[in-house]
Protein backbone atom coordinates (compact mmCIF):
# COMPACT_ATOMS: atom_id res chain seq x y z
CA UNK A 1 71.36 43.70 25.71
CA UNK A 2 74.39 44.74 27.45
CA UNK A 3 74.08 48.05 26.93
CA UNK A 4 70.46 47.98 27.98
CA UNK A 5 71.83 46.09 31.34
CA UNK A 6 74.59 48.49 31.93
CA UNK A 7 71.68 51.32 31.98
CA UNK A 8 69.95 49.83 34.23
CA UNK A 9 72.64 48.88 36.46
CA UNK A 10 73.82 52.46 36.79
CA UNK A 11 70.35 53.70 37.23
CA UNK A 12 69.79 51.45 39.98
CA UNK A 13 73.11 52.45 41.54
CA UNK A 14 72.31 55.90 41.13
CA UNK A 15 69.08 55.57 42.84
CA UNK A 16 70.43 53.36 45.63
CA UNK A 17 72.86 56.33 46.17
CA UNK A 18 70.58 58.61 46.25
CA UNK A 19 68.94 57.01 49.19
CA UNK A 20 71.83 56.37 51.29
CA UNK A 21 72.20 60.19 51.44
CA UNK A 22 68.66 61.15 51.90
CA UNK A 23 68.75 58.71 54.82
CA UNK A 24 72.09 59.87 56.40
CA UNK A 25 70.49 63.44 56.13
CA UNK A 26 67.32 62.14 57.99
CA UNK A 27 69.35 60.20 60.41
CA UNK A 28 71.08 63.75 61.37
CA UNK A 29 68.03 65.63 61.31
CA UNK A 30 66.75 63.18 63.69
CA UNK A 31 69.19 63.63 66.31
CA UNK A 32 69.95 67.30 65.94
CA UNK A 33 66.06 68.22 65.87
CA UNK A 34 63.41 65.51 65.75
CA UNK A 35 64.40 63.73 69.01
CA UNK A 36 62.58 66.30 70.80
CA UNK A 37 59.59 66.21 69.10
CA UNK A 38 59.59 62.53 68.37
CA UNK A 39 59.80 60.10 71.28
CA UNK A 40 59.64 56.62 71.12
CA UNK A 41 60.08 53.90 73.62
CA UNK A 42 58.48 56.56 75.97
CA UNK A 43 57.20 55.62 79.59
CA UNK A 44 53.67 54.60 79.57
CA UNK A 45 52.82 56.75 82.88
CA UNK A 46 54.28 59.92 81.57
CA UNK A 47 52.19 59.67 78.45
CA UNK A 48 49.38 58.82 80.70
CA UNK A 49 49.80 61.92 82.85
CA UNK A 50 50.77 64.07 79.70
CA UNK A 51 47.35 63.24 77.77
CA UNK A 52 45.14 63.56 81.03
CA UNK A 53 46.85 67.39 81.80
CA UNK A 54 46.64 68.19 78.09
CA UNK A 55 42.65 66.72 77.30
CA UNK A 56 41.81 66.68 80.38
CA UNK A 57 40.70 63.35 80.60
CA UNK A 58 41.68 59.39 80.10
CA UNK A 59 39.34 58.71 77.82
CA UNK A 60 39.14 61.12 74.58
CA UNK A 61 36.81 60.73 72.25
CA UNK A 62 38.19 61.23 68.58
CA UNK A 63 37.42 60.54 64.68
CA UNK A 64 38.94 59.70 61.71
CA UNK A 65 38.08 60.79 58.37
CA UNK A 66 39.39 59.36 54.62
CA UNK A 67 38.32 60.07 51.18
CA UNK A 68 38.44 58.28 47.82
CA UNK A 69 37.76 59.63 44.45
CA UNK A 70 37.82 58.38 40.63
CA UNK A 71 36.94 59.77 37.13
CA UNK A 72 35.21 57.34 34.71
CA UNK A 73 34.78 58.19 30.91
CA UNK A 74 31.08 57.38 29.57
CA UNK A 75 30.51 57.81 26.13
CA UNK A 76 31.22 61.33 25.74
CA UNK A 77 31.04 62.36 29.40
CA UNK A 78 32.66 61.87 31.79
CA UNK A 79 31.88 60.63 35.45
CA UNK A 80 33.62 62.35 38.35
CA UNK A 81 33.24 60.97 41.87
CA UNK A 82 34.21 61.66 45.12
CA UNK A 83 33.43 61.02 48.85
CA UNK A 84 34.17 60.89 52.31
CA UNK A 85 33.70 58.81 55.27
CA UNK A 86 34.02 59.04 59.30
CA UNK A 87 34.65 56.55 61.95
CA UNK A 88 34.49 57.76 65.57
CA UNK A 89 35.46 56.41 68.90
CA UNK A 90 37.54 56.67 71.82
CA UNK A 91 40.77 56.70 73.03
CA UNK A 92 41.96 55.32 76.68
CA UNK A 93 45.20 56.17 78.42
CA UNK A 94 46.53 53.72 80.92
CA UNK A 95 49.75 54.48 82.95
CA UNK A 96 50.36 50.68 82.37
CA UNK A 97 48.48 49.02 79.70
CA UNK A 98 49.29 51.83 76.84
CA UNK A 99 46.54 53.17 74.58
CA UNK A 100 43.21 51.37 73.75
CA UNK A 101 41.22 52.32 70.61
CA UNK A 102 37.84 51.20 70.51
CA UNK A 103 34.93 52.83 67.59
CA UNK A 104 31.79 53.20 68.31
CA UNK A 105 29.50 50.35 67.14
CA UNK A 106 27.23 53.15 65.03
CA UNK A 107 29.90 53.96 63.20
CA UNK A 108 29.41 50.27 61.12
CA UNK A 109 25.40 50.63 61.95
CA UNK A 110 25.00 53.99 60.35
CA UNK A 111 28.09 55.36 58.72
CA UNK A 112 28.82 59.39 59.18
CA UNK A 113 29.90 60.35 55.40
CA UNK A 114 29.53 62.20 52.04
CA UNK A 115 29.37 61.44 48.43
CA UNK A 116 28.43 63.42 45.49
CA UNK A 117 28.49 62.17 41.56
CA UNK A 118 29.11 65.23 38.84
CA UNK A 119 28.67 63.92 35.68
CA UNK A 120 30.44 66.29 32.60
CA UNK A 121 30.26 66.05 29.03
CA UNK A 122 33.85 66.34 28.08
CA UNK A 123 33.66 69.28 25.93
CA UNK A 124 32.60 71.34 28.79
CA UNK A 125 35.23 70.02 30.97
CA UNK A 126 37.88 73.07 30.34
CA UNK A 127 34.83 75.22 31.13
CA UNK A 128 34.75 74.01 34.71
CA UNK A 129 38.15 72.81 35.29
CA UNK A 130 41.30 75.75 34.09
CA UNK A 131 43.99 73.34 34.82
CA UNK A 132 44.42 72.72 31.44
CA UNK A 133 44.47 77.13 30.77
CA UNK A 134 47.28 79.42 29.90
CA UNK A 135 48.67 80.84 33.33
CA UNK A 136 49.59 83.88 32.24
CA UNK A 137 46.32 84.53 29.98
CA UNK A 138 43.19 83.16 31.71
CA UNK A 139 40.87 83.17 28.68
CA UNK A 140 42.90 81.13 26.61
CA UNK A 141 44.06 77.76 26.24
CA UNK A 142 47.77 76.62 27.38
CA UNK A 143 48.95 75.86 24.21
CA UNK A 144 51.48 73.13 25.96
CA UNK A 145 49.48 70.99 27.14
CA UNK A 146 47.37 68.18 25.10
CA UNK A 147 44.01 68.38 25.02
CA UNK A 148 42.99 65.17 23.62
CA UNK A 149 39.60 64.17 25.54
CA UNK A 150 40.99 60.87 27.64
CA UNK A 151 44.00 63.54 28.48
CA UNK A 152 41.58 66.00 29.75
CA UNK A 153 39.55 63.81 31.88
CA UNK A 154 42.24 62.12 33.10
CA UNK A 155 44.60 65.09 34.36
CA UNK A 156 41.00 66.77 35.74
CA UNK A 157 40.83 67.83 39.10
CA UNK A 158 37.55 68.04 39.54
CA UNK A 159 36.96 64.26 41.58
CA UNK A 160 40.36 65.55 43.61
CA UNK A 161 38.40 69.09 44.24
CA UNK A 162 35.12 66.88 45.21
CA UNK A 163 37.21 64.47 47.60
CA UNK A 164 38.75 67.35 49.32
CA UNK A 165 35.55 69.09 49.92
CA UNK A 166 33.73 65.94 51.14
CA UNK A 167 36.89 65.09 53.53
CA UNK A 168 36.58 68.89 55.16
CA UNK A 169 32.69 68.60 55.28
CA UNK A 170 32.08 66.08 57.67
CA UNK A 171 35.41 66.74 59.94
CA UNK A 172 33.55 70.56 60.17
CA UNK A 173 30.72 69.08 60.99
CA UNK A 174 31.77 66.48 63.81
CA UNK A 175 34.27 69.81 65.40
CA UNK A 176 31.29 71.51 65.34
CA UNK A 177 28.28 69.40 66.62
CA UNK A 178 28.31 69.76 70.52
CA UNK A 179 26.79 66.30 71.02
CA UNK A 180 29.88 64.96 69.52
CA UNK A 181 32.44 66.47 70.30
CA UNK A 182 35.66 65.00 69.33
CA UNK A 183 38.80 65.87 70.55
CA UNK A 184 40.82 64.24 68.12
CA UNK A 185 40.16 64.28 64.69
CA UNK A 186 42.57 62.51 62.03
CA UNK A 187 42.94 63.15 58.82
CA UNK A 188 45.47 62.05 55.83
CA UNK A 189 46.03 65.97 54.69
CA UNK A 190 46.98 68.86 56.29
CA UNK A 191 44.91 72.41 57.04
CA UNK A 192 47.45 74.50 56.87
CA UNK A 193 49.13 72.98 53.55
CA UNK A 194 45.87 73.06 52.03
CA UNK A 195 44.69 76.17 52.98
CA UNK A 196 48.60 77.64 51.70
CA UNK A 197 47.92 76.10 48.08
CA UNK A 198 44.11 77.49 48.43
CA UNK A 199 45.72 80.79 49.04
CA UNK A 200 48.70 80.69 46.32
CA UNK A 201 46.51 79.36 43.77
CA UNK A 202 43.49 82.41 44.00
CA UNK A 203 46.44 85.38 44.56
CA UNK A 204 45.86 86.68 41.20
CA UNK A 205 42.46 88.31 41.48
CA UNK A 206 42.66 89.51 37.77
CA UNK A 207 41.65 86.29 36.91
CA UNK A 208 38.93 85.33 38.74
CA UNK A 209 36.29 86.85 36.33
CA UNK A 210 37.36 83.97 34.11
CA UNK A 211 38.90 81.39 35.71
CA UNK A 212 35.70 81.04 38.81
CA UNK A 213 32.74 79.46 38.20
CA UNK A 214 31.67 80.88 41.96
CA UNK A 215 31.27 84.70 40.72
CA UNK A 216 27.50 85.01 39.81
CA UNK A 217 25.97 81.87 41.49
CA UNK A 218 23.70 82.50 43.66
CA UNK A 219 23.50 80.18 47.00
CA UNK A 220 19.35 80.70 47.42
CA UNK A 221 16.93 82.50 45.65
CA UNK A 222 16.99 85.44 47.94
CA UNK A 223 20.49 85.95 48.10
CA UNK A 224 22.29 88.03 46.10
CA UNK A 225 24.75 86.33 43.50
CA UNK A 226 28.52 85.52 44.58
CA UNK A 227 30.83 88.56 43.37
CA UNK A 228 34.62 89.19 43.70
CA UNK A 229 34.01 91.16 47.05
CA UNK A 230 32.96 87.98 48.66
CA UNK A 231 35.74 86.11 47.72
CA UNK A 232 37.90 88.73 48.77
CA UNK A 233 36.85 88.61 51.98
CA UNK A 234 36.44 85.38 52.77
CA UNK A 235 39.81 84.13 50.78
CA UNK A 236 41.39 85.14 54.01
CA UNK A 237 38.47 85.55 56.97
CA UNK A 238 40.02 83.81 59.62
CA UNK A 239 40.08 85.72 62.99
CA UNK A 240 39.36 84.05 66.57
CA UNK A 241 39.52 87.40 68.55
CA UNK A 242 40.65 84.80 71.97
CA UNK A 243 43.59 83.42 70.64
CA UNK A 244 44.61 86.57 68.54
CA UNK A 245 44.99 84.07 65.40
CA UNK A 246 46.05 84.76 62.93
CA UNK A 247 48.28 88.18 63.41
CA UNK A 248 47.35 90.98 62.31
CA UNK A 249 49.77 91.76 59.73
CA UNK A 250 50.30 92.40 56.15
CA UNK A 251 46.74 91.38 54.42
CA UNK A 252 45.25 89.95 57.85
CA UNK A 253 45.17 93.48 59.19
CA UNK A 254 42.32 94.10 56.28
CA UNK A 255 40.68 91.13 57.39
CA UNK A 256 41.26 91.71 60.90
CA UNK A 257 39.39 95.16 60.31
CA UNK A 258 36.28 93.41 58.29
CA UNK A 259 35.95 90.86 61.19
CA UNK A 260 35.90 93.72 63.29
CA UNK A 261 33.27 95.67 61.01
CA UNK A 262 31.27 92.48 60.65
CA UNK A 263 30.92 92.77 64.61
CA UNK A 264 30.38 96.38 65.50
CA UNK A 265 29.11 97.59 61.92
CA UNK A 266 30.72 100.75 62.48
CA UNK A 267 33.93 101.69 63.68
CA UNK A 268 36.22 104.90 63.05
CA UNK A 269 40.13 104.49 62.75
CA UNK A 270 40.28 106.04 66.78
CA UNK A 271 38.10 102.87 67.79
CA UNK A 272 40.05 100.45 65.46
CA UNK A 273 43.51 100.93 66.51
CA UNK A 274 43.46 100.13 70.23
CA UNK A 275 42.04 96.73 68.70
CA UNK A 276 45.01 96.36 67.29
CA UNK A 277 47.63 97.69 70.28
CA UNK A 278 47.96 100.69 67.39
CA UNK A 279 49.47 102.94 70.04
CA UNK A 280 52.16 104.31 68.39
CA UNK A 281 52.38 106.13 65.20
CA UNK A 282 53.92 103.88 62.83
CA UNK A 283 51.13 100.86 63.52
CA UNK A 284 48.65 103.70 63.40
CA UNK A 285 49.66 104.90 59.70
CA UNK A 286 49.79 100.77 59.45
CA UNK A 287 46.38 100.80 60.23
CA UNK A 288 44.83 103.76 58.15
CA UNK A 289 46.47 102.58 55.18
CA UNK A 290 44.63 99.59 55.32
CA UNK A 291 41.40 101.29 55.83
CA UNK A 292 42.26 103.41 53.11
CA UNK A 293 42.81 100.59 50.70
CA UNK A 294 39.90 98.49 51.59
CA UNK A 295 37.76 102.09 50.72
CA UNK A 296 39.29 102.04 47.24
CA UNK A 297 39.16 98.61 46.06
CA UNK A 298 37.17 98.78 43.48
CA UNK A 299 36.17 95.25 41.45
């Protein structure tokens, strides 16, 4: 028993340590960096003035979206669920009475959300989900990791992957729907963190014959089926041409060029550079050699 105490006396000591230092490092970072981006204590009217100059307005309409997902075993399936729902409303600035936040009374009348139930049998569920796969050798099986059935189902991602999507679904769809039109919309992840891990996950394409389930479905009858080309593409199609985002650079300048294709249809590498401020002859080589590679890729 002593010993047992004496453990867990120096554990907790350890610990306690631990956070004294990760504090006294926040404290520092605080004052050396994060005072300027976070206030508090700030004067009511300057925040007033700052949100009417920056929305352009007092009163800013805005919504919040928040997910949950579980995974329930059922004889031998398994039950994956996931789901996301959206309150809206407004915020109102007041040089002296602070913020008010009120939601819109719909939003408990007729709820704006998304659910979806995928029920698996649980010998199918390394089929759909590759967590549980060998990095290094997509077709077979990580031999270090357990695959018991309860471990399977319970370390799948596939509720997380169904949460995610049904968080990002109705935010699109409230940024996008004019009649809306919120100009704040909150959310407990982050886009570009996502969107990174998206993006770091999919970077070996070698795989992707074996590891997606995307590559052959086909999205209507009269479509043609889902191959590597498209993923390709749209792994990394983000251009808005007004705000120049994101550079192009590195593997956006490919993407930058297909945006550009997508618009004009066709486009020699004389009408592509000035797109690209391609004046001199470095960023023109730049440029051909990523025409040039986009020619031979070959899946």
């Amino acid at each position: 028993m002593k010993k047992t105490c004496n453990t867990l006396r120096q554990g907790a000591f350890k610990q306690v340590t631990e956070y004294e230092q990760k504090f006294s490092n926040t404290k520092n970072l605080y004052e050396d960096f994060l005072a300027d981006f976070v206030r508090i204590n700030f004067d009511l009217k300057t925040a007033y003035e700052t949100a009417k100059e920056f929305f352009g307005d007092v009163s800013v309409p805005f919504a919040g979206v928040d997910g949950t997902m579980y995974s329930r075993p059922l004889f031998d399936m398994v039950i994956f669920f996931g789901g996301a729902y959206a309150a809206t409303g407004t915020i109102k600035f007041s040089p002296s009475l602070g913020t008010e936040v009120e939601y819109d009374k719909k939003t408990f009348q007729q709820s704006i959300g998304l659910s979806s139930v995928v029920p698996i049998y649980t010998s199918e569920i390394p089929d759909v989900d590759h967590s549980n796969s060998a990095q290094e050798q997509p077709r077979e099986v990580n031999p270090a990791k357990s695959l018991t059935d309860e471990e399977i189902a319970n370390n799948s991602l596939i509720a997380n992957s169904i949460m995610t999507f049904s968080e990002y679904f109705p935010a699109y769809k409230l940024a996008s729907d004019a009649t809306q039109n919120p100009r704040v919309i909150l959310m407990d992840r982050s886009l570009s963190a996502d969107r990174a891990g998206l993006l770091y996950e999919t970077r070996k394409t070698e795989f992707w014959s074996s590891k997606s389930t995307l590559i052959g479905y086909k999205t209507s009858s009269e479509d043609e089926p889902i191959d590597k080309n498209d993923l390709i593409i749209s792994r990394q199609h983000v251009s808005n041409q007004a705000l120049d985002l994101p550079p192009a650079r590195a593997d956006y300048l490919r993407t930058s060029i297909i945006c550009y294709l997508e618009k004009n249809k066709t486009l020699t590498l004389n009408e592509i550079a000035p797109m690209f401020n391609a004046s001199d002859e470095k960023r023109m080589k730049r440029t051909e050699q990523a025409l040039k590679s986009l020619i031979k890729v070959k899946f």
